[in-house]
Every structure is written in C-alpha cells, then in structure tokens.
C-alpha atoms as a PDB file:
ATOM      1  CA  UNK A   1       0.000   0.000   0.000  1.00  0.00           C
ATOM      2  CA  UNK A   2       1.130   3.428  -0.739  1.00  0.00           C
ATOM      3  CA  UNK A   3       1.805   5.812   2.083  1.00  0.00           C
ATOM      4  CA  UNK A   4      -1.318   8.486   0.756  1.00  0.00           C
ATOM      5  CA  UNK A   5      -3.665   6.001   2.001  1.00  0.00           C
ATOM      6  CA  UNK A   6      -1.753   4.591   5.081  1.00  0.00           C
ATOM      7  CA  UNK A   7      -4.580   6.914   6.594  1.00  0.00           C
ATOM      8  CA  UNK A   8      -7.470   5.633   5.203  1.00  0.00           C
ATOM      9  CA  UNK A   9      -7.193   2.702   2.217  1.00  0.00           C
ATOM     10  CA  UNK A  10     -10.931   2.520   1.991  1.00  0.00           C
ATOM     11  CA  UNK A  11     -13.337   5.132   0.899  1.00  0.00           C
ATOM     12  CA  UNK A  12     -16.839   5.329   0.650  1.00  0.00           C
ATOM     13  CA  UNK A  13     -18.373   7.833  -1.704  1.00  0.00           C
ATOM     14  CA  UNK A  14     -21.758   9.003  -2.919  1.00  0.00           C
ATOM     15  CA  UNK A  15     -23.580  12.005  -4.750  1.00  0.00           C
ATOM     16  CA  UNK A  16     -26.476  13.420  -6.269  1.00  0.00           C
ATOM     17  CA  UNK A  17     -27.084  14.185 -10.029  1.00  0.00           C
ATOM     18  CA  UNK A  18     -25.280  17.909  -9.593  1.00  0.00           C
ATOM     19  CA  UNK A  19     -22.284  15.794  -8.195  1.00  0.00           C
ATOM     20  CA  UNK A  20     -22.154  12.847 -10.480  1.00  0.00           C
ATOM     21  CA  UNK A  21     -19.111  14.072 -12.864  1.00  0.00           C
ATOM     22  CA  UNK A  22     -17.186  15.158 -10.226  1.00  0.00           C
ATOM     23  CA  UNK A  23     -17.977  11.894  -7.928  1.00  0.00           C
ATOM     24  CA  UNK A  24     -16.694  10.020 -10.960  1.00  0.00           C
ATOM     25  CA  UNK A  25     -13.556  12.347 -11.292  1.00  0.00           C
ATOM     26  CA  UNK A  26     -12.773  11.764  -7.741  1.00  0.00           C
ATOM     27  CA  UNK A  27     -13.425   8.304  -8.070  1.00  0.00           C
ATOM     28  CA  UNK A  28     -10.865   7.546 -10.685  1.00  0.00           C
ATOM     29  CA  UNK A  29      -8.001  10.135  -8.649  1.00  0.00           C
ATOM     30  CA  UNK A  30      -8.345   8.162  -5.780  1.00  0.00           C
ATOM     31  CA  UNK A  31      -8.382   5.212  -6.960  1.00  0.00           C
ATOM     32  CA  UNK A  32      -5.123   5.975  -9.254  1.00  0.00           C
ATOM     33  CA  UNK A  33      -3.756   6.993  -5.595  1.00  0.00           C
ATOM     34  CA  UNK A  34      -4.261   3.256  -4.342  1.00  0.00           C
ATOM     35  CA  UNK A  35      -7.374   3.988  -2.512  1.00  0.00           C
ATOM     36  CA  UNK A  36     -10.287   1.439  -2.536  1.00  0.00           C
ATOM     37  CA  UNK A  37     -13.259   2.874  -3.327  1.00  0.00           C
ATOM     38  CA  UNK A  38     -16.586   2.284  -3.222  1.00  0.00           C
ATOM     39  CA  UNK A  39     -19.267   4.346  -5.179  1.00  0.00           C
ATOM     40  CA  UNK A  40     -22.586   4.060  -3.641  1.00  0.00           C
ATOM     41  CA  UNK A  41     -24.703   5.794  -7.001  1.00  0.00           C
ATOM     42  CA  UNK A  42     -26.060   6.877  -8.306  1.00  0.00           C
ATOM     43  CA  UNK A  43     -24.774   5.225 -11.309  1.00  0.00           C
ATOM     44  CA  UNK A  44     -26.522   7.342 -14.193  1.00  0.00           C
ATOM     45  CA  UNK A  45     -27.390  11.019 -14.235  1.00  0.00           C
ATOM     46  CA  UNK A  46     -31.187  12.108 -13.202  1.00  0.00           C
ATOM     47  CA  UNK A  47     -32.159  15.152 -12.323  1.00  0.00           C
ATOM     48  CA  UNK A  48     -34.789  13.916 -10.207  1.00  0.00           C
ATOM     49  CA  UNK A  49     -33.153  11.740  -8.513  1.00  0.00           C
ATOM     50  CA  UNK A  50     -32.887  11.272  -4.414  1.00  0.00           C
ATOM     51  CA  UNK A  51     -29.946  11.982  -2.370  1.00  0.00           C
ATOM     52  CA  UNK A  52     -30.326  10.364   0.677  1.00  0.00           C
ATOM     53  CA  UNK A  53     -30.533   6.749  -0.012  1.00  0.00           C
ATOM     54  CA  UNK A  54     -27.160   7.267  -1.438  1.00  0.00           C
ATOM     55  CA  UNK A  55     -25.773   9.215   1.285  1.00  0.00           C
ATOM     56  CA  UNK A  56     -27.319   6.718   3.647  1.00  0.00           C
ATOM     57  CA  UNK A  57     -25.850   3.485   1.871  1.00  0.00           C
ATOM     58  CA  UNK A  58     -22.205   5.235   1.932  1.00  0.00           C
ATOM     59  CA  UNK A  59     -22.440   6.456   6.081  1.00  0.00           C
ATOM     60  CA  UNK A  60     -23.892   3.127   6.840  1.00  0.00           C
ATOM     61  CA  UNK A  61     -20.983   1.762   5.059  1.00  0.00           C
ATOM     62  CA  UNK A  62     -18.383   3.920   6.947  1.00  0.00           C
ATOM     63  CA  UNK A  63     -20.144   2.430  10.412  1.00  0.00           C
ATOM     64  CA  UNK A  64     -19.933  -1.095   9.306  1.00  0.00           C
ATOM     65  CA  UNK A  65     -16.616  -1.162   8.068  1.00  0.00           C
ATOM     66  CA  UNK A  66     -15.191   0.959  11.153  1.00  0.00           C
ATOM     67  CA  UNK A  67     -17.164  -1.395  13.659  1.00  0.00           C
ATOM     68  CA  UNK A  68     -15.202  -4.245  11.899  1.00  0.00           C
ATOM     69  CA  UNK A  69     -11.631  -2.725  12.661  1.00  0.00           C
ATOM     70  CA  UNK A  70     -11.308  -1.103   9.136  1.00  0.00           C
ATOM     71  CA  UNK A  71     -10.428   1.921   8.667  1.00  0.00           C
ATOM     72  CA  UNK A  72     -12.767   3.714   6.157  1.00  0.00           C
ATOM     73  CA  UNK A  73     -14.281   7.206   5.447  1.00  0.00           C
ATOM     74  CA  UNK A  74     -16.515   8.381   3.475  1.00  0.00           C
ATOM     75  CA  UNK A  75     -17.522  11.372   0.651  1.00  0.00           C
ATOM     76  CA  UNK A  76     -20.928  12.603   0.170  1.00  0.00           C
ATOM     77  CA  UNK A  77     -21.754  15.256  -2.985  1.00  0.00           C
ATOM     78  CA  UNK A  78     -24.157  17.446  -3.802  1.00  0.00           C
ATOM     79  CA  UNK A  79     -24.873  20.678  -5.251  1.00  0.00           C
ATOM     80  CA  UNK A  80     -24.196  22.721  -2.187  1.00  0.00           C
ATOM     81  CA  UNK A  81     -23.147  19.252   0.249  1.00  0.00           C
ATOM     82  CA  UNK A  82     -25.484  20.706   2.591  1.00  0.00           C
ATOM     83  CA  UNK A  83     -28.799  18.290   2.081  1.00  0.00           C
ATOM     84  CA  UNK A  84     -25.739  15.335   1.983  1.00  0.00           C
ATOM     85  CA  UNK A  85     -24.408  15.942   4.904  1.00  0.00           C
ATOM     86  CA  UNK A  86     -27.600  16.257   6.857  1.00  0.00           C
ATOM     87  CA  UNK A  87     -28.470  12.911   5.684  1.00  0.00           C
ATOM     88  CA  UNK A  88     -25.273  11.363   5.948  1.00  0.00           C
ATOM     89  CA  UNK A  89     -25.345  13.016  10.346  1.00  0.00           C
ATOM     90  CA  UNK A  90     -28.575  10.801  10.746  1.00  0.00           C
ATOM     91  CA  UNK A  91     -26.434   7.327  11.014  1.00  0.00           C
ATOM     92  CA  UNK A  92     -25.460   6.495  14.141  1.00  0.00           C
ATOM     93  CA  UNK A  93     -21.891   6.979  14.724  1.00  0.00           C
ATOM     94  CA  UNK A  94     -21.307   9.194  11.877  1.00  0.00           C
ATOM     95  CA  UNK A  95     -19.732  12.592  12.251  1.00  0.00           C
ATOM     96  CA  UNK A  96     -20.150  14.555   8.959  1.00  0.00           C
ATOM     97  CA  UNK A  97     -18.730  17.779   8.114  1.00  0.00           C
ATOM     98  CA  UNK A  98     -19.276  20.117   5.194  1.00  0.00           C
ATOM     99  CA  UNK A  99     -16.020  21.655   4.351  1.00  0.00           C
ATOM    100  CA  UNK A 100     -14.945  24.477   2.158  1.00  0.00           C
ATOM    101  CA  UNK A 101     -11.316  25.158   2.360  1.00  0.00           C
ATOM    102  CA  UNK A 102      -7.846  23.715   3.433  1.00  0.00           C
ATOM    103  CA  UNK A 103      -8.307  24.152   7.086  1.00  0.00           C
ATOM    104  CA  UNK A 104     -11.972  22.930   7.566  1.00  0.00           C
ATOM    105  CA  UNK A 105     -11.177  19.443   5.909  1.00  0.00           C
ATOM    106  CA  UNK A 106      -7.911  19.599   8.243  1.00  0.00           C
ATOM    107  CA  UNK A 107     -10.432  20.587  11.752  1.00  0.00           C
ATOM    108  CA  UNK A 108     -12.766  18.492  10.832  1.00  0.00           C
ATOM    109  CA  UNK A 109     -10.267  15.595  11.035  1.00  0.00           C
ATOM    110  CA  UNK A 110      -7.924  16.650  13.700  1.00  0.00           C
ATOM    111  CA  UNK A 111     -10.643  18.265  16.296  1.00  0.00           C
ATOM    112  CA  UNK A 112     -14.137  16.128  15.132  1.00  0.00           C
ATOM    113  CA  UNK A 113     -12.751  13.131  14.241  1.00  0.00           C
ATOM    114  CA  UNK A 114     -15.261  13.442  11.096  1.00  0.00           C
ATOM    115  CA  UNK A 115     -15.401  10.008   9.025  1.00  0.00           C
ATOM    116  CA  UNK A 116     -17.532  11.647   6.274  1.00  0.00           C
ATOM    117  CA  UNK A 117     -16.801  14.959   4.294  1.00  0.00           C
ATOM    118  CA  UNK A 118     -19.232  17.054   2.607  1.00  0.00           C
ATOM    119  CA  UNK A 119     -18.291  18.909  -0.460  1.00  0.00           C
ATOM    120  CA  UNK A 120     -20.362  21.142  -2.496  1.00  0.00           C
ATOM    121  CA  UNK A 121     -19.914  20.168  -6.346  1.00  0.00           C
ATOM    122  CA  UNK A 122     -21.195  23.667  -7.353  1.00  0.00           C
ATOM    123  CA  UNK A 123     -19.091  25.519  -4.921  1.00  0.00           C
ATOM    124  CA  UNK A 124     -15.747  23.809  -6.049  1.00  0.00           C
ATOM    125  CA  UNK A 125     -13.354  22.606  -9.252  1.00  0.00           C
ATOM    126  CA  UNK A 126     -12.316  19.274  -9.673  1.00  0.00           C
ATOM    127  CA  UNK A 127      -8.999  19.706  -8.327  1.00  0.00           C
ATOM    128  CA  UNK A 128     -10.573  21.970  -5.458  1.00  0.00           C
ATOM    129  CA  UNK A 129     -12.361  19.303  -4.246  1.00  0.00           C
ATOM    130  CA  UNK A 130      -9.348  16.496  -4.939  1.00  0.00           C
ATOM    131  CA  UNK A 131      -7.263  18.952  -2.391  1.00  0.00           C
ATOM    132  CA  UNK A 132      -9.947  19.152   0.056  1.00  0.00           C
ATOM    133  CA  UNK A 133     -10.529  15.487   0.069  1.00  0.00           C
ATOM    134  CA  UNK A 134      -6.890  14.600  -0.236  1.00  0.00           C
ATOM    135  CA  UNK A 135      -6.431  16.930   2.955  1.00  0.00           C
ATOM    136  CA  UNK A 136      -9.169  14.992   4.800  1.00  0.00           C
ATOM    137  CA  UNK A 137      -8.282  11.574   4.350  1.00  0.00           C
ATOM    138  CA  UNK A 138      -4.482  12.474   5.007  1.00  0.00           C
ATOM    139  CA  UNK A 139      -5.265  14.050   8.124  1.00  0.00           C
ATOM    140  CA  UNK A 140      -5.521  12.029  11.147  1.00  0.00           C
ATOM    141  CA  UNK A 141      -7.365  12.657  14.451  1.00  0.00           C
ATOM    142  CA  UNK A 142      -5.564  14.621  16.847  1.00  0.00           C
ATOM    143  CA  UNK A 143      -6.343  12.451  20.033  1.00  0.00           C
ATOM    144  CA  UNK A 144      -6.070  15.304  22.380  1.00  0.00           C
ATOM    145  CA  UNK A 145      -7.916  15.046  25.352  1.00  0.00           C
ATOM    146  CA  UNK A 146     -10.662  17.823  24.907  1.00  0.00           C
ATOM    147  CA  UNK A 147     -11.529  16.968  21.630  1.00  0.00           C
ATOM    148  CA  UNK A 148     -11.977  13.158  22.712  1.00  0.00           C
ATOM    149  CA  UNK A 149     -13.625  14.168  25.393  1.00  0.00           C
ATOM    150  CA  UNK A 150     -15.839  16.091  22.749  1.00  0.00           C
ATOM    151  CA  UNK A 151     -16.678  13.399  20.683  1.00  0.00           C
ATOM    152  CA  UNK A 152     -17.577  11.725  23.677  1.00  0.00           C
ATOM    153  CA  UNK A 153     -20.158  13.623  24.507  1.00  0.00           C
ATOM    154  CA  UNK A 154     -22.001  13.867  21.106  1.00  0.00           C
ATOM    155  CA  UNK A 155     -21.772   9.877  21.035  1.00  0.00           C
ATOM    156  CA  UNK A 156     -23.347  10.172  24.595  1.00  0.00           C
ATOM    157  CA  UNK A 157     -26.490  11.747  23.560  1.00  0.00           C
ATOM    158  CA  UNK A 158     -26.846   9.831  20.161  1.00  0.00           C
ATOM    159  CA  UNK A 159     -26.961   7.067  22.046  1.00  0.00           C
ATOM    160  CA  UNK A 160     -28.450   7.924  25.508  1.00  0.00           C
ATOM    161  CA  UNK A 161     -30.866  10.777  24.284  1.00  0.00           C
ATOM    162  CA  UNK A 162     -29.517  12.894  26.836  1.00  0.00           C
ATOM    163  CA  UNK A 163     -26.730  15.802  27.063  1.00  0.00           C
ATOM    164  CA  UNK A 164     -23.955  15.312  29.928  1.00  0.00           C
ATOM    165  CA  UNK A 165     -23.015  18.201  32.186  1.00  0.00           C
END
C-alpha cells in the first residue's frame, strides 16, 4: 500500500445528479492513488433523482466497516453538500462535516474526528475538491484530550438521548 492512504485505504463515496461528474472524477483520482473505493450511485445522471438513499448506503458503510476494525471514510456530494451531509449526520456513529477550504477538511479531522466529508460540487473545481478530500483523508485525528472528550459527549447523547453536564 502506498503511504497516501496509510490513513485511510478505503473510501466510501456518494452524490447526487449535480455531483455525479465530479464523484466520478474523484473516483478515478483516488483510486489511481491506491485507494479502494466504493461508489454508492447513483450510477446514471437524473435530475430527479434522491440523495439520501445514497448518502445513507455510503455512512452506513463507513459504520460497518469501522465497527469491523477497518479503517474507512466516506464522501458525500451534492450541489451545495449541505442536504448530503444532513443525511449522511442521521447514522449512528457518523460525524459529517461540510467543508470548504484547506483548514476545515484539516479541523474536521484533527478536532471532530469526522469520518464523512461534505463537499459542495457547485461551490468547487475538480482539483478543489481532490485537495480538500486529499487533505481529509491524510489528516488524522488529533487524540487530544478535549476533543476526545468532545466526541464523547455527542456519542453520549446519540446514544443515551440525553446531554452530559
């Protein structure tokens, strides 16, 4: 395995129609960098087609893989990323963030521990969006002790219903 995706080998991606050419774009860049991925759809372009089961499919994916001992993150497109990363936040265990530059794909990583990025495919180029999810995947949590603690807490009240003090 290369040493770009000594980080994360395994990557889970999905889209909407307004992100399909670029989801297939980043598709074949990271796979030419030696990452597996895996392209939840769609498969074919329709204007009228429906986001979430995609984005659901891909987070899901991310969750199962990670609760196996793989490492795995995932991508989620859309014409803004905004309606992709809502959807992708609704399964358990997933931490989504929309990014827009260098240093939110690096925070989201290092302080959030994110294992999904959401990337608006009218808001970026192609190689925009390569660089912000090259910067993601390549940048590892930071394990300090506030942000853990952090994360902690969200996972607390996804899974107890309940904030802690």
């Amino acid at each position: 395995m290369s040493t770009d995706t000594q980080l994360c080998p395994r990557v889970h991606i999905a889209t909407d129609h307004a992100g399909l050419d670029l989801s297939a774009d980043l598709v074949r860049r990271l796979a030419a960098k030696g990452y597996e991925v895996v392209d939840h759809g769609p498969k074919t372009y329709d204007p009228q087609d429906d986001y979430p089961a995609f984005c659901i499919r891909a987070a899901q994916a991310v969750i199962t893989d990670q609760q196996s001992g793989r490492h795995a993150l995932g991508i989620v497109l859309g014409g803004s990323g905004n309606g992709e990363q809502i959807t992708a936040n609704k399964v358990k265990g997933i931490r989504a963030a929309l990014v827009w530059n260098h240093s939110t794909a690096v925070l989201a990583r290092e302080h959030n521990n994110a294992n999904v990025v959401a990337l608006g495919a009218r808001q970026h180029s192609a190689q925009e969006t390569f660089d912000l999810v090259e910067a993601f995947l390549q940048t590892p949590f930071s394990n300090d002790e506030r942000h853990a603690r952090r994360i902690g807490q969200i996972a607390h009240f996804e899974n107890a219903g309940s904030a802690m003090e």
